[in-house]
Protein backbone atom coordinates (compact mmCIF):
# COMPACT_ATOMS: atom_id res chain seq x y z
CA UNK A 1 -194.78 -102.41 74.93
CA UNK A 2 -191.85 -104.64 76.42
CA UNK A 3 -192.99 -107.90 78.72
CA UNK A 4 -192.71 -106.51 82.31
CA UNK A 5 -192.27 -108.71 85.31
CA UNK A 6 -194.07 -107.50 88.42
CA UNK A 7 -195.43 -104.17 88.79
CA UNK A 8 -195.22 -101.51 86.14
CA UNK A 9 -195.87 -98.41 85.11
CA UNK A 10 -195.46 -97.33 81.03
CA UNK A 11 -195.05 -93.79 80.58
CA UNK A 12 -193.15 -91.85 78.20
CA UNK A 13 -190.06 -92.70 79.30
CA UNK A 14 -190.44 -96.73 78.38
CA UNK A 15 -189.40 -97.83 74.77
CA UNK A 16 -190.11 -101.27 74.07
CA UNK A 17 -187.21 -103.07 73.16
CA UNK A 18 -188.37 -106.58 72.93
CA UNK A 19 -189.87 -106.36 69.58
CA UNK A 20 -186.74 -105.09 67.81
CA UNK A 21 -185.34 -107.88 69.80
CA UNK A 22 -187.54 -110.32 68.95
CA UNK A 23 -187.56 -109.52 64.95
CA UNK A 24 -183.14 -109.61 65.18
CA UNK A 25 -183.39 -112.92 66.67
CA UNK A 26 -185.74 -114.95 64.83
CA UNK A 27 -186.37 -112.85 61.21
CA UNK A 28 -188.66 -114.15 58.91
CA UNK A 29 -190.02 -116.49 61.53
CA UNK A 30 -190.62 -113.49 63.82
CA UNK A 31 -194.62 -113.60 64.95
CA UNK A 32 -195.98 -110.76 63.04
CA UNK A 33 -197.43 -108.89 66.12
CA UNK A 34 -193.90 -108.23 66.73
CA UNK A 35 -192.85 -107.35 63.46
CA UNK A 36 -195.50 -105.15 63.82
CA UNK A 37 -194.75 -103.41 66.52
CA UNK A 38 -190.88 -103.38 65.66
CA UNK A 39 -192.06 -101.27 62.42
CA UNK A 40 -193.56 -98.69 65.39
CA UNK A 41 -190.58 -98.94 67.59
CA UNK A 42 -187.91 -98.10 64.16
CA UNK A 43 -190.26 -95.74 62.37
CA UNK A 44 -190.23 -93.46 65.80
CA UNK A 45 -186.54 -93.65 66.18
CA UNK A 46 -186.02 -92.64 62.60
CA UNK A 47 -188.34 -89.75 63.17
CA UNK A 48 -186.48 -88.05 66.69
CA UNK A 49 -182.88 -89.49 64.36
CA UNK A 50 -184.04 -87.13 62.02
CA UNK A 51 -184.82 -83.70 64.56
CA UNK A 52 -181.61 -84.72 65.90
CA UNK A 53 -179.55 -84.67 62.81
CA UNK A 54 -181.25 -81.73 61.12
CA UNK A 55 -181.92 -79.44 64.49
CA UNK A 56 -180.39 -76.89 62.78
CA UNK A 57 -182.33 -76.64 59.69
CA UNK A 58 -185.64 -77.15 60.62
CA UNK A 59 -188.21 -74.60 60.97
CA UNK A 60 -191.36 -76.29 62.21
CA UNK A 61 -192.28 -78.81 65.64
CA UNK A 62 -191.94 -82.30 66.15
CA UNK A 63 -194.68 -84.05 68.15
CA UNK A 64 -194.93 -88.39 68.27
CA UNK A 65 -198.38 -89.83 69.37
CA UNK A 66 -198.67 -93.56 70.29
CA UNK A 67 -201.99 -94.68 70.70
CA UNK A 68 -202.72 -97.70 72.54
CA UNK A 69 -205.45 -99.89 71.84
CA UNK A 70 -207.83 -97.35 69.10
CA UNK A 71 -211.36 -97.56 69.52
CA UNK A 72 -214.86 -95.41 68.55
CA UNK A 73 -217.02 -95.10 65.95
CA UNK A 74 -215.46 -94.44 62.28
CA UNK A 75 -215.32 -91.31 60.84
CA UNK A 76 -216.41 -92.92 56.73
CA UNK A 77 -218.91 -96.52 57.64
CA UNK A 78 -217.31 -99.54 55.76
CA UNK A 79 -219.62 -101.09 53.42
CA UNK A 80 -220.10 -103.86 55.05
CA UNK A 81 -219.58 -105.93 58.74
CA UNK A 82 -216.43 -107.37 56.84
CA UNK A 83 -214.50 -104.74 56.64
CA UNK A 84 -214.70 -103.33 59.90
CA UNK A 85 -211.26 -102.46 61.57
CA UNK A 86 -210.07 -105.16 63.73
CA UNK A 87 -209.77 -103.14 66.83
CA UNK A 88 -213.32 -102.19 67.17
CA UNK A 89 -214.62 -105.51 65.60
CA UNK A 90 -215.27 -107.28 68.92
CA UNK A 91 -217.67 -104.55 69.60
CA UNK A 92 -219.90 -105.64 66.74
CA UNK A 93 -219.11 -109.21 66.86
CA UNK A 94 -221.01 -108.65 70.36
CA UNK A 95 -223.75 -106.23 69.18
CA UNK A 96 -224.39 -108.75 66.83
CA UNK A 97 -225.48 -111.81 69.09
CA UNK A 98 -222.18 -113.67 68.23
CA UNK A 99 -219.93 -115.16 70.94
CA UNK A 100 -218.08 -112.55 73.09
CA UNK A 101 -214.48 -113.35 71.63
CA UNK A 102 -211.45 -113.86 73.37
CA UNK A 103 -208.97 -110.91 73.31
CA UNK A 104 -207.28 -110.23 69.97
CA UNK A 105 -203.44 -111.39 70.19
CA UNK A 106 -201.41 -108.78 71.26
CA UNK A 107 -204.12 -106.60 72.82
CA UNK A 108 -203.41 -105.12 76.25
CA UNK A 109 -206.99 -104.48 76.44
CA UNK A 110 -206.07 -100.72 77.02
CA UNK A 111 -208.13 -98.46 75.10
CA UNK A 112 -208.49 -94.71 73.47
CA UNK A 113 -211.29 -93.16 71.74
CA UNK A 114 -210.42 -92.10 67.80
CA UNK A 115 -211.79 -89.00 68.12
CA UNK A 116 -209.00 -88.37 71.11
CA UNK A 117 -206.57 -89.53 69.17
CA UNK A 118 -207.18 -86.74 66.27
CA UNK A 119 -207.88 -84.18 69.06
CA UNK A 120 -204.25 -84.75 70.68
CA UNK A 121 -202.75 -83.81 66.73
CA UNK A 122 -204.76 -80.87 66.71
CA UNK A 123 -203.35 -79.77 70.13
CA UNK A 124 -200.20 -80.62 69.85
CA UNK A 125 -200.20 -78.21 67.25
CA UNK A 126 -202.67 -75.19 69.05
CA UNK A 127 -199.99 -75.63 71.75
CA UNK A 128 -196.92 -76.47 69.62
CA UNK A 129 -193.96 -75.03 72.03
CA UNK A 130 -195.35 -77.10 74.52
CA UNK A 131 -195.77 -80.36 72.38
CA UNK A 132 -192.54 -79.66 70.56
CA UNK A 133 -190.08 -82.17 70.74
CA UNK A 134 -192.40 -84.36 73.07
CA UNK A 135 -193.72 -87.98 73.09
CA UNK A 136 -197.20 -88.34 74.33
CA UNK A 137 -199.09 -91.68 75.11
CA UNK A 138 -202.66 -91.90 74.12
CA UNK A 139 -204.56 -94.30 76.36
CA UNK A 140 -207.79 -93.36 78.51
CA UNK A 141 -208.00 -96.77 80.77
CA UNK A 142 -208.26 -100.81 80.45
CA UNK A 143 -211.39 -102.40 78.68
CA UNK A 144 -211.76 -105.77 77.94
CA UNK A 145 -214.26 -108.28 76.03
CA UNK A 146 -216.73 -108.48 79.05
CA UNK A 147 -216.76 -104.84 79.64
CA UNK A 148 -218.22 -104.53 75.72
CA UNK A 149 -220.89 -107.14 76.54
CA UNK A 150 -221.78 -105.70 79.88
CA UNK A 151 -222.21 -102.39 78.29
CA UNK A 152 -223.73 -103.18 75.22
CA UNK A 153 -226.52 -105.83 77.46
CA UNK A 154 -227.10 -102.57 79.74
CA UNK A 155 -227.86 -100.70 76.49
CA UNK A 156 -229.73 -102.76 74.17
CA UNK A 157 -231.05 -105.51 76.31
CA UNK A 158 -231.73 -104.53 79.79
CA UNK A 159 -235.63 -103.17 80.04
CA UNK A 160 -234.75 -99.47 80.98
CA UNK A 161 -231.85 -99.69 77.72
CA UNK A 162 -232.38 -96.66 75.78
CA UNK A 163 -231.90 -99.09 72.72
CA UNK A 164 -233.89 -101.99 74.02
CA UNK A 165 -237.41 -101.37 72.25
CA UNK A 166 -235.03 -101.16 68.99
CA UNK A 167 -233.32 -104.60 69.74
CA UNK A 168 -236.11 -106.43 70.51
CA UNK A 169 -238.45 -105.07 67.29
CA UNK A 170 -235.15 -106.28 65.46
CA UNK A 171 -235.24 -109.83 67.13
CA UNK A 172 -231.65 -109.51 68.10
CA UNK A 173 -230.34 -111.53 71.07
CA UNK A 174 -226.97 -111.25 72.68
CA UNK A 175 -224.87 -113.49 74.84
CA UNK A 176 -223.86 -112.09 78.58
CA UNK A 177 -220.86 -113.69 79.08
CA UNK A 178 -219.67 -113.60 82.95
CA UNK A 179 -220.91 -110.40 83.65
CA UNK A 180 -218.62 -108.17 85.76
CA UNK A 181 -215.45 -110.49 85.31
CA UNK A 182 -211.70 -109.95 84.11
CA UNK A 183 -212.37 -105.93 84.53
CA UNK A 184 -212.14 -103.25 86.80
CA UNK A 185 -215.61 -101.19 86.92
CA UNK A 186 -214.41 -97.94 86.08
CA UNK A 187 -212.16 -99.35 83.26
CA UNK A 188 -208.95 -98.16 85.46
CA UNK A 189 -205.37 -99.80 85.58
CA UNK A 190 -203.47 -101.30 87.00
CA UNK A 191 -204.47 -104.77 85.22
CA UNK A 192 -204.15 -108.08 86.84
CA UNK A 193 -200.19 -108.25 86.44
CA UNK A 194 -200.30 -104.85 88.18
CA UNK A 195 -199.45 -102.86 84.84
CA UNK A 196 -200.76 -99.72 83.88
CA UNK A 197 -200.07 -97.50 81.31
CA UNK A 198 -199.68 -93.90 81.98
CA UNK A 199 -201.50 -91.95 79.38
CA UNK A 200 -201.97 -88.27 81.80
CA UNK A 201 -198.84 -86.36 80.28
CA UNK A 202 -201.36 -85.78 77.71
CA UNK A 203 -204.12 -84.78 80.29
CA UNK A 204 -201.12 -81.86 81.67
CA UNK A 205 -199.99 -80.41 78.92
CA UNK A 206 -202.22 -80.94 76.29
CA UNK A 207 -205.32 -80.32 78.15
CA UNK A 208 -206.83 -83.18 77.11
CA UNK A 209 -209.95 -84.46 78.28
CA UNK A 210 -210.47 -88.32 77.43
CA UNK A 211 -213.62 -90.12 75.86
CA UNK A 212 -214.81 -92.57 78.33
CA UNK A 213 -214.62 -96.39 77.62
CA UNK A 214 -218.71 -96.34 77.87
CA UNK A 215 -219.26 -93.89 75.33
CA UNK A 216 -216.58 -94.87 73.29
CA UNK A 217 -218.05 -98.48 72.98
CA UNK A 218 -221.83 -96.92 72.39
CA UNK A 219 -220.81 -94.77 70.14
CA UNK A 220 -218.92 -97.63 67.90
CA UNK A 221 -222.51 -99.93 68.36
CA UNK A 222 -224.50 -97.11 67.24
CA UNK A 223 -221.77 -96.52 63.93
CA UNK A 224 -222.62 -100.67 63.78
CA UNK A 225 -226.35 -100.95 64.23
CA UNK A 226 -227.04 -100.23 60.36
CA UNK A 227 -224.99 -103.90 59.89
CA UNK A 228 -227.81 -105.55 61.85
């Protein structure tokens, strides 16, 4: 996403065009979050360049999904704590007693479930002359940091957890953090800079229904607990 001063709202419509900016400006020395997302921003223009100049020829739909922030519990385990994806790493790093980190750089602590993000590629081809030639934004709400360890304390701490008797037998502690701060409590925009990002086109003409942010982050601790 492009900086935004004030008020926002990112839908469909917005292409961020600070990254490409950002990687023409400074090259090499370009922060690699940026070159990052410039790769997203060029490999998607490429790919509606190419419908464009071939419209004529081809025989099958088009369809772009951009996911925000990807979380839930992967589909293959990695061997080991080490080689867990970076984007659902906080949630161990806090299921496993550590420090509740601060936000990865270039996180806009908005979130989507996995498992949403394959279901939106199945239905965008179930309902391909609706999808066809359409951008969709994957993103179910805002998370953050706290809202992990707040869940995960509720679930695996707290007396009436339904993982509590497990945590304890396992001697596992956990820190708490602030609890209740930096979020809003049903993991809704707009965030403090009054942002949001719009991820409902999906929700109308996909028929989508999102993973919530508390089942998402369960589900990933669960995926986790055989690292403890």
């Amino acid at each position: 996403m492009s900086p935004k001063d004030g008020p926002h709202t990112f839908t469909e419509n917005d292409w961020n065009t600070y990254s490409p900016a950002q990687v023409a400006e400074h090259g090499k020395n370009t922060p690699g979050i940026q070159i990052y997302r410039a790769s997203k921003v060029a490999s998607e223009h490429a790919f509606w360049n190419f419908r464009r100049e071939h419209q004529k020829e081809i025989t099958f739909t088009m369809t772009t999904i951009n996911p925000t922030w990807v979380i839930g519990p992967p589909l293959v385990p990695p061997t080991s704590p080490a080689k867990i994806n970076e984007t659902v790493l906080s949630i161990y790093t806090i299921l496993s007693g550590q420090p509740i980190p601060a936000p990865l750089a270039g996180s806009s602590a908005s979130f989507v479930d996995v498992r949403d993000v394959g279901r939106m590629h199945m239905l965008a081809v179930e309902k391909a002359t609706v999808a066809d030639g359409q951008r969709y934004i994957a993103c179910a709400g805002l998370g953050a940091e706290q809202a992990i360890a707040d869940i995960l304390n509720r679930e695996y701490v707290s007396t009436d957890g339904s993982r509590s008797s497990w945590f304890k037998e396992k001697g596992r502690t956990m820190e708490t953090g602030t609890p209740g701060k930096g979020y809003n409590p049903e993991y809704t925009w707009p965030n403090a800079a009054g942002v949001t990002v719009d991820g409902s086109k999906a929700v109308r003409d996909l028929g989508l229904e999102y993973i919530e942010y508390e089942k998402a982050v369960l589900d990933s601790a669960r995926a986790f607990e055989r690292y403890l």
